[in-house]
N, C-alpha and C. Protein backbone atom coordinates (compact mmCIF):
# COMPACT_ATOMS: atom_id res chain seq x y z
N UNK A 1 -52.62 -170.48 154.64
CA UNK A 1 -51.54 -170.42 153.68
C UNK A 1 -52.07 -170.20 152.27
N UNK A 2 -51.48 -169.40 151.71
CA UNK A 2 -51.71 -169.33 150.01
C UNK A 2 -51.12 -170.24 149.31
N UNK A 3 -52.61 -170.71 148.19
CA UNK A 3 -51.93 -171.01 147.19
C UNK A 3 -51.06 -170.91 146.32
N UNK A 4 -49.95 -171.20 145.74
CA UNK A 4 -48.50 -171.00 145.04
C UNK A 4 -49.33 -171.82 143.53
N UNK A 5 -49.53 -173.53 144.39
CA UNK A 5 -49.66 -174.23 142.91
C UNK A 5 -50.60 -175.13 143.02
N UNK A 6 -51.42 -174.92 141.85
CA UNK A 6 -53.15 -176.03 141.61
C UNK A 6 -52.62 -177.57 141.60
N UNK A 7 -52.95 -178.59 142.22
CA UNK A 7 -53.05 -179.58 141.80
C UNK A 7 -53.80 -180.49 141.10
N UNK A 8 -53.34 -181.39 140.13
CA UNK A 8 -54.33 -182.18 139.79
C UNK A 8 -54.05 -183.86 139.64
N UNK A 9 -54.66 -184.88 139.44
CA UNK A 9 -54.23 -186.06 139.32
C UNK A 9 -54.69 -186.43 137.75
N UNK A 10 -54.01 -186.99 136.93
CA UNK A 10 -54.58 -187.11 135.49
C UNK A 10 -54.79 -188.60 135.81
N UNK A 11 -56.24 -188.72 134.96
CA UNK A 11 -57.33 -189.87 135.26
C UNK A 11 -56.99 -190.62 136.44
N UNK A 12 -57.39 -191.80 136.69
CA UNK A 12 -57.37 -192.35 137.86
C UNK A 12 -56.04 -192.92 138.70
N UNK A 13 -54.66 -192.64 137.83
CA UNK A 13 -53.66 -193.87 137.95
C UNK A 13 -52.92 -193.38 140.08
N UNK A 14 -53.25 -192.09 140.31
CA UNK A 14 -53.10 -191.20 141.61
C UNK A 14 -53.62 -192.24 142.03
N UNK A 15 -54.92 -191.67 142.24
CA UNK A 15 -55.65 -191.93 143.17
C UNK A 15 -55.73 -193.60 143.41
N UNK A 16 -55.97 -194.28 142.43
CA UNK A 16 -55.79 -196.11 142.52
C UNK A 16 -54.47 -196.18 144.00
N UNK A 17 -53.36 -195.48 143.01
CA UNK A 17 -51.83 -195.91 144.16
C UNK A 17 -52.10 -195.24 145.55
N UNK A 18 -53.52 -194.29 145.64
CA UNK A 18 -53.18 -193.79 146.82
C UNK A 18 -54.50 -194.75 148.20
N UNK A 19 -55.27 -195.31 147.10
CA UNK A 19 -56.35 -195.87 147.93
C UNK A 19 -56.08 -197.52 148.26
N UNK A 20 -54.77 -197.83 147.32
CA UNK A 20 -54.00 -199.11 147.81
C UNK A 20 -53.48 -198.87 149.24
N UNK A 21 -53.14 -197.89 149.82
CA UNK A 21 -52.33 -197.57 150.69
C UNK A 21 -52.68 -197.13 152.28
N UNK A 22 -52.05 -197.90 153.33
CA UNK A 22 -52.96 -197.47 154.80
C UNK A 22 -53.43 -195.89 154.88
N UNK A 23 -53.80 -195.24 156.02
CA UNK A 23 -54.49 -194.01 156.45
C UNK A 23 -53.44 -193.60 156.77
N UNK A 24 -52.06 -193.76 157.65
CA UNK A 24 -50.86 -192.93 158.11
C UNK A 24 -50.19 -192.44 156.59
N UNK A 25 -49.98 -194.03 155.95
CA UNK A 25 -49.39 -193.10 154.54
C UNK A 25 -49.88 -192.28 153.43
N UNK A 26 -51.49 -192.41 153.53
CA UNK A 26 -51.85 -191.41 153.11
C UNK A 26 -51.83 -189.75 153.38
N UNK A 27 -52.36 -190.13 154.87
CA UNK A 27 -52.21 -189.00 155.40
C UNK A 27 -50.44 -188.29 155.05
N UNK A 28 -49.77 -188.91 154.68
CA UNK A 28 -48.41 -188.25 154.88
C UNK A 28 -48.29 -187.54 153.11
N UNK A 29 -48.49 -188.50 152.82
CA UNK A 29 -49.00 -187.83 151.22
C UNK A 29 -49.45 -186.77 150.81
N UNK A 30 -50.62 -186.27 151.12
CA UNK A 30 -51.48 -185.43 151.30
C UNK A 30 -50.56 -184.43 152.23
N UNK A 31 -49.62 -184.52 153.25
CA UNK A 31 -49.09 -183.56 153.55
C UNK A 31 -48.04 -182.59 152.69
N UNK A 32 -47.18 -183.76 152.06
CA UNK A 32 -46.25 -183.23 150.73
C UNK A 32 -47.12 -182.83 149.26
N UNK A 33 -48.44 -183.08 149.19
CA UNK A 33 -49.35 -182.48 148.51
C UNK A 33 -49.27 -181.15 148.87
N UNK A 34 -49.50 -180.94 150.11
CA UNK A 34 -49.60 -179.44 150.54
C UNK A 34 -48.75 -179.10 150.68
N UNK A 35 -47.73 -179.38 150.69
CA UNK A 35 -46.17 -178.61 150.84
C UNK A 35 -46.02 -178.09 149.06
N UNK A 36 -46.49 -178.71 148.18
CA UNK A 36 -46.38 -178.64 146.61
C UNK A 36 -47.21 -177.32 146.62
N UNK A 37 -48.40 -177.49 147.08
CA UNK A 37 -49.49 -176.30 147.00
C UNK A 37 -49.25 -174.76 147.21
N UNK A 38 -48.24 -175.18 148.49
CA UNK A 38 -48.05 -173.59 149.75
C UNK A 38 -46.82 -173.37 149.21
N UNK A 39 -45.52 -174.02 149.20
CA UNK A 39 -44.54 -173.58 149.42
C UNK A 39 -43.68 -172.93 147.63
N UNK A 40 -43.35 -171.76 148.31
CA UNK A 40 -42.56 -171.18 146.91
C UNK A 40 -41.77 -172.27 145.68
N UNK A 41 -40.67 -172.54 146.99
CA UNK A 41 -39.42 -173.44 146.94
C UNK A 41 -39.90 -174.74 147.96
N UNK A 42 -39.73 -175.80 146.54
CA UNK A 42 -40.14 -177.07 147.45
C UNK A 42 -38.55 -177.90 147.56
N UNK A 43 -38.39 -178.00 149.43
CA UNK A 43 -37.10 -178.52 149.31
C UNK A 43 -37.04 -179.65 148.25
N UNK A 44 -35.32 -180.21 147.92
CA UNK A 44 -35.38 -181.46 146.54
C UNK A 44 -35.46 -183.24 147.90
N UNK A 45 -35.55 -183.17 149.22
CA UNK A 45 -36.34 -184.27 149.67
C UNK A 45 -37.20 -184.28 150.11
N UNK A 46 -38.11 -183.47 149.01
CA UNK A 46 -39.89 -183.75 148.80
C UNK A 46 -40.25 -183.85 147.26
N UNK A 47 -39.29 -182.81 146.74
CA UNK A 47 -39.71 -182.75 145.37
C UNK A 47 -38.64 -182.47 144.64
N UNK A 48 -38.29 -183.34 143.35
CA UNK A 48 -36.89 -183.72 142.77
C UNK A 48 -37.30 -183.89 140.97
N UNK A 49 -36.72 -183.32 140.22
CA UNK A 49 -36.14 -183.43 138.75
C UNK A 49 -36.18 -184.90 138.72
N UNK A 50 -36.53 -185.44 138.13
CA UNK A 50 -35.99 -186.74 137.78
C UNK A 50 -34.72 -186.47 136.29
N UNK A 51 -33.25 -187.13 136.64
CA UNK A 51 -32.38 -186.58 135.64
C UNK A 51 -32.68 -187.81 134.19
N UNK A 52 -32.16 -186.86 133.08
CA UNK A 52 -32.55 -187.54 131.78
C UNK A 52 -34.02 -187.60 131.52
N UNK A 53 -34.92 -186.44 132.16
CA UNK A 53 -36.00 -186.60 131.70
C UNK A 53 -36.20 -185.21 131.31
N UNK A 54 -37.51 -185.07 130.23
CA UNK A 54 -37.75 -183.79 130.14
C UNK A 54 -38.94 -182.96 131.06
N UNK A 55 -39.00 -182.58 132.03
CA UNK A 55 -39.92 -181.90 132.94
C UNK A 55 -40.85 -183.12 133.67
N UNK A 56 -39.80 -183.50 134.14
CA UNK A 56 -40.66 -185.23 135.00
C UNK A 56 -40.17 -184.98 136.25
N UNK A 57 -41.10 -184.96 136.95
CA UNK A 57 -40.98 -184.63 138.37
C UNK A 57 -41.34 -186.10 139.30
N UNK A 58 -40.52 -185.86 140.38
CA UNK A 58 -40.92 -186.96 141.61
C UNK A 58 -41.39 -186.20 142.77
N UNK A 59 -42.50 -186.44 143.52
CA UNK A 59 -42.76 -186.41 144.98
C UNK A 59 -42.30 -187.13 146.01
N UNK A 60 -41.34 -187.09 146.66
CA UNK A 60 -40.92 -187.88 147.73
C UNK A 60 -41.83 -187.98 149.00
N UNK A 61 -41.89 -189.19 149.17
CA UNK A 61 -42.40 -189.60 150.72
C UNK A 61 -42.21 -190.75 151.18
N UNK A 62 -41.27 -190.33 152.17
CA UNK A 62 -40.90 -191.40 153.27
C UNK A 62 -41.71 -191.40 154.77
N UNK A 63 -41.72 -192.77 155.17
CA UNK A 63 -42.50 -192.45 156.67
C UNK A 63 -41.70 -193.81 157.27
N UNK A 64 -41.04 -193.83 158.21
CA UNK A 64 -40.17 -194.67 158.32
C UNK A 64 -39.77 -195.41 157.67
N UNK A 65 -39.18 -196.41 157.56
CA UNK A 65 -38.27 -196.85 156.54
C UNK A 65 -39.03 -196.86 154.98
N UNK A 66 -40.01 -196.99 155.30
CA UNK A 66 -40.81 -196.77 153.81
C UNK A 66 -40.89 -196.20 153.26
N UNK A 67 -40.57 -195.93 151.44
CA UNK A 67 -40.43 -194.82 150.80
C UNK A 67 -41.67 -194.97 149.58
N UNK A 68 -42.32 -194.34 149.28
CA UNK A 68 -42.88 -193.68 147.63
C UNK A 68 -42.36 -192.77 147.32
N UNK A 69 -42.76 -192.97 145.55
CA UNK A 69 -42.61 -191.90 144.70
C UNK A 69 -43.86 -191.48 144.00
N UNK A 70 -43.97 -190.22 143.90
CA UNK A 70 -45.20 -190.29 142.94
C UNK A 70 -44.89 -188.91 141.57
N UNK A 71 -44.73 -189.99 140.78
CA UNK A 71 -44.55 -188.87 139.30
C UNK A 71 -45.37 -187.38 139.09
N UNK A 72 -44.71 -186.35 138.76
CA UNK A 72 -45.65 -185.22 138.54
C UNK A 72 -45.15 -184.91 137.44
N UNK A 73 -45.28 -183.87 136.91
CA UNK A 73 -44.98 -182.53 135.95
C UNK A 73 -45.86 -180.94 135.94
N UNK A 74 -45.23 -180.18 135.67
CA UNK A 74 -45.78 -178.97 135.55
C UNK A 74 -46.19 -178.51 134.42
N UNK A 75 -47.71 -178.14 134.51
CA UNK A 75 -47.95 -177.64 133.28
C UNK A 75 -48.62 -176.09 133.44
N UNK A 76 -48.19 -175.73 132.45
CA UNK A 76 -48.60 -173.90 132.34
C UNK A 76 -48.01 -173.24 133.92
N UNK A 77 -46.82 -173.43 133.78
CA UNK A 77 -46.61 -172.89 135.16
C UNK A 77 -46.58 -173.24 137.05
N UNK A 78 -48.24 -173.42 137.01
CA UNK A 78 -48.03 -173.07 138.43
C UNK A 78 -49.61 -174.52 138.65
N UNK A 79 -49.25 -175.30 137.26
CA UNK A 79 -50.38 -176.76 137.62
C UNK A 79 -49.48 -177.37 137.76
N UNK A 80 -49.58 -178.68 138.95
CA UNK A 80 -49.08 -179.93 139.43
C UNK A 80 -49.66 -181.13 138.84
N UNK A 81 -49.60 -181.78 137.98
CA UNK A 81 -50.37 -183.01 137.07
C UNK A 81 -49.60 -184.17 137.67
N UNK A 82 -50.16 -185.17 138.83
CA UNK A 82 -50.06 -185.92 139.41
C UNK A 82 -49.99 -187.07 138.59
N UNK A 83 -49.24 -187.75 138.21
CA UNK A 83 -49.24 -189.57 137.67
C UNK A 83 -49.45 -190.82 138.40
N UNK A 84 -48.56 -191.24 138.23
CA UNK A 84 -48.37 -192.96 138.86
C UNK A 84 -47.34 -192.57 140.02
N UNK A 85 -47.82 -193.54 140.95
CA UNK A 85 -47.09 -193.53 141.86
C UNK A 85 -46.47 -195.48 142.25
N UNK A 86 -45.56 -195.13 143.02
CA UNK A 86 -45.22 -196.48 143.68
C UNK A 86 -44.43 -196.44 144.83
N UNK A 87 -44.49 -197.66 145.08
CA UNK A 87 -43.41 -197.75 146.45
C UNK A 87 -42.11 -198.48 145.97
N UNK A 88 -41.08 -197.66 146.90
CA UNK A 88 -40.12 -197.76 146.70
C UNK A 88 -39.08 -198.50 146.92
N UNK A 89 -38.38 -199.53 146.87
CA UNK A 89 -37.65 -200.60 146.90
C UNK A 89 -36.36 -201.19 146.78
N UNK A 90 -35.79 -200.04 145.93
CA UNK A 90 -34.58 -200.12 145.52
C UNK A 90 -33.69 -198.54 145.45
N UNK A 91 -32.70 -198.44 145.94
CA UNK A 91 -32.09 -197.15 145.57
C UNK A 91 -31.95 -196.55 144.58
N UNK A 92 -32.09 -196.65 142.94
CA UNK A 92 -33.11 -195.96 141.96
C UNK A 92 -33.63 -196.53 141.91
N UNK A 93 -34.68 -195.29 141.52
CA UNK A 93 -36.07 -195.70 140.59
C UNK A 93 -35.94 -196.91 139.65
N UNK A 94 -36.96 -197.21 139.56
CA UNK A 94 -36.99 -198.55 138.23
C UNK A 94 -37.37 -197.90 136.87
N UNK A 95 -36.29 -197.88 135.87
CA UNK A 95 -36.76 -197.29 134.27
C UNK A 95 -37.84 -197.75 134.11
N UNK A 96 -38.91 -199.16 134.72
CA UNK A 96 -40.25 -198.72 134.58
C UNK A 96 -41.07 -198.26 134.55
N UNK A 97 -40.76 -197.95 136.03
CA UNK A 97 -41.66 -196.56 136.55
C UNK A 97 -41.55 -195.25 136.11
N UNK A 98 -40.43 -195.05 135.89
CA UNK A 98 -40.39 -193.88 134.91
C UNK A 98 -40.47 -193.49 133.38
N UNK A 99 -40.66 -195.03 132.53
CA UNK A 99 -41.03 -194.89 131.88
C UNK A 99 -42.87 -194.99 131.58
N UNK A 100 -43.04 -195.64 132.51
CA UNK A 100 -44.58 -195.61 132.67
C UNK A 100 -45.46 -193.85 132.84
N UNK A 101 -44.42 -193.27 133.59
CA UNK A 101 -44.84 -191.87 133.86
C UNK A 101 -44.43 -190.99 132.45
N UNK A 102 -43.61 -191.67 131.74
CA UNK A 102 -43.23 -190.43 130.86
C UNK A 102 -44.04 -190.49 129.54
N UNK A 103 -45.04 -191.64 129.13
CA UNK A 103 -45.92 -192.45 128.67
C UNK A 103 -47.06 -191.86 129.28
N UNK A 104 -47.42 -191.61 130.44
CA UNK A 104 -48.69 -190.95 131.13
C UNK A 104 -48.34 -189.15 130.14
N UNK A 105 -47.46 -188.65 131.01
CA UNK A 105 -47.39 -187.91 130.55
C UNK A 105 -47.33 -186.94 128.88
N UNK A 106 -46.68 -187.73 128.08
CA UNK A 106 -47.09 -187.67 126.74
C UNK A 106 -48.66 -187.71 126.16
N UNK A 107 -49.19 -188.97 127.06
CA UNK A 107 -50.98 -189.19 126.75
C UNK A 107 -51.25 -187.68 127.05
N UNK A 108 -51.30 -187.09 128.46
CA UNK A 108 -51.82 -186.06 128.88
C UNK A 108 -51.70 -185.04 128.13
N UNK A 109 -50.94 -184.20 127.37
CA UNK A 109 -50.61 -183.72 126.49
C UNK A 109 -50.92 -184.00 124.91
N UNK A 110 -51.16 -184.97 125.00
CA UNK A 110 -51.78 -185.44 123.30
C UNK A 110 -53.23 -185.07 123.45
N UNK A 111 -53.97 -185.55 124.58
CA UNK A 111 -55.41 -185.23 124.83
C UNK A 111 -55.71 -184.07 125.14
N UNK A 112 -54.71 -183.26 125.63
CA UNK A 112 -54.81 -181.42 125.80
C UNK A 112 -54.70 -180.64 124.81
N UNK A 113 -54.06 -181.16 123.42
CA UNK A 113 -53.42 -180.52 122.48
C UNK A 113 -54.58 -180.98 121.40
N UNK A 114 -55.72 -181.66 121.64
CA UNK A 114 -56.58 -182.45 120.44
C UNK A 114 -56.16 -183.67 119.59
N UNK A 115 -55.16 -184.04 120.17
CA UNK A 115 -54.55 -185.16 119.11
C UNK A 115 -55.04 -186.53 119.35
């Protein structure tokens, strides 16, 4: 399959939420990773707008009843900039978590821009 879109994880906050986590749910992770990578059009229950935000993305993954989210955004197009992730608990998101990501995301951009 071709690449569509680069991924990346900005500093460690990914990878921490992903090495908390057993081998099935990783592995399932890493599959909607690659669905981000290959696919043109990523259906919206894998990958979703978060509303009232400006270019804040969610990764969905469920594996039986269990759900994560893991914050993204797009930058220059066709990069995937991976954030914080968590598990999921409640039918929305927690304004924590999304404000924690929108806070990641601003950093990432201040440190890209020289500021």
């Amino acid at each position: 399959m071709e690449t569509i879109r680069q991924i990346i994880a900005y500093k460690n906050y990914f990878e921490d939420f992903l090495l908390a986590l057993d081998i099935r749910t990783q592995n399932k992770i890493y599959k909607i990773i690659s669905l981000l990578e290959t696919m043109e059009k990523v259906p919206s229950n894998y990958f979703k707008h978060i509303s009232g935000t400006k270019g804040l993305y969610e990764a969905r993954v469920q594996l039986g009843s269990n759900t994560w989210r893991i914050f993204c955004f797009l930058d220059e197009g066709n990069l995937v900039v991976l954030l914080n992730g968590f598990t999921k608990k409640t039918e929305k998101t927690p304004r924590t978590e999304i404000e924690k990501a929108k806070i990641l995301m601003s950093t990432y951009y201040e440190e890209k821009n020289g500021n």
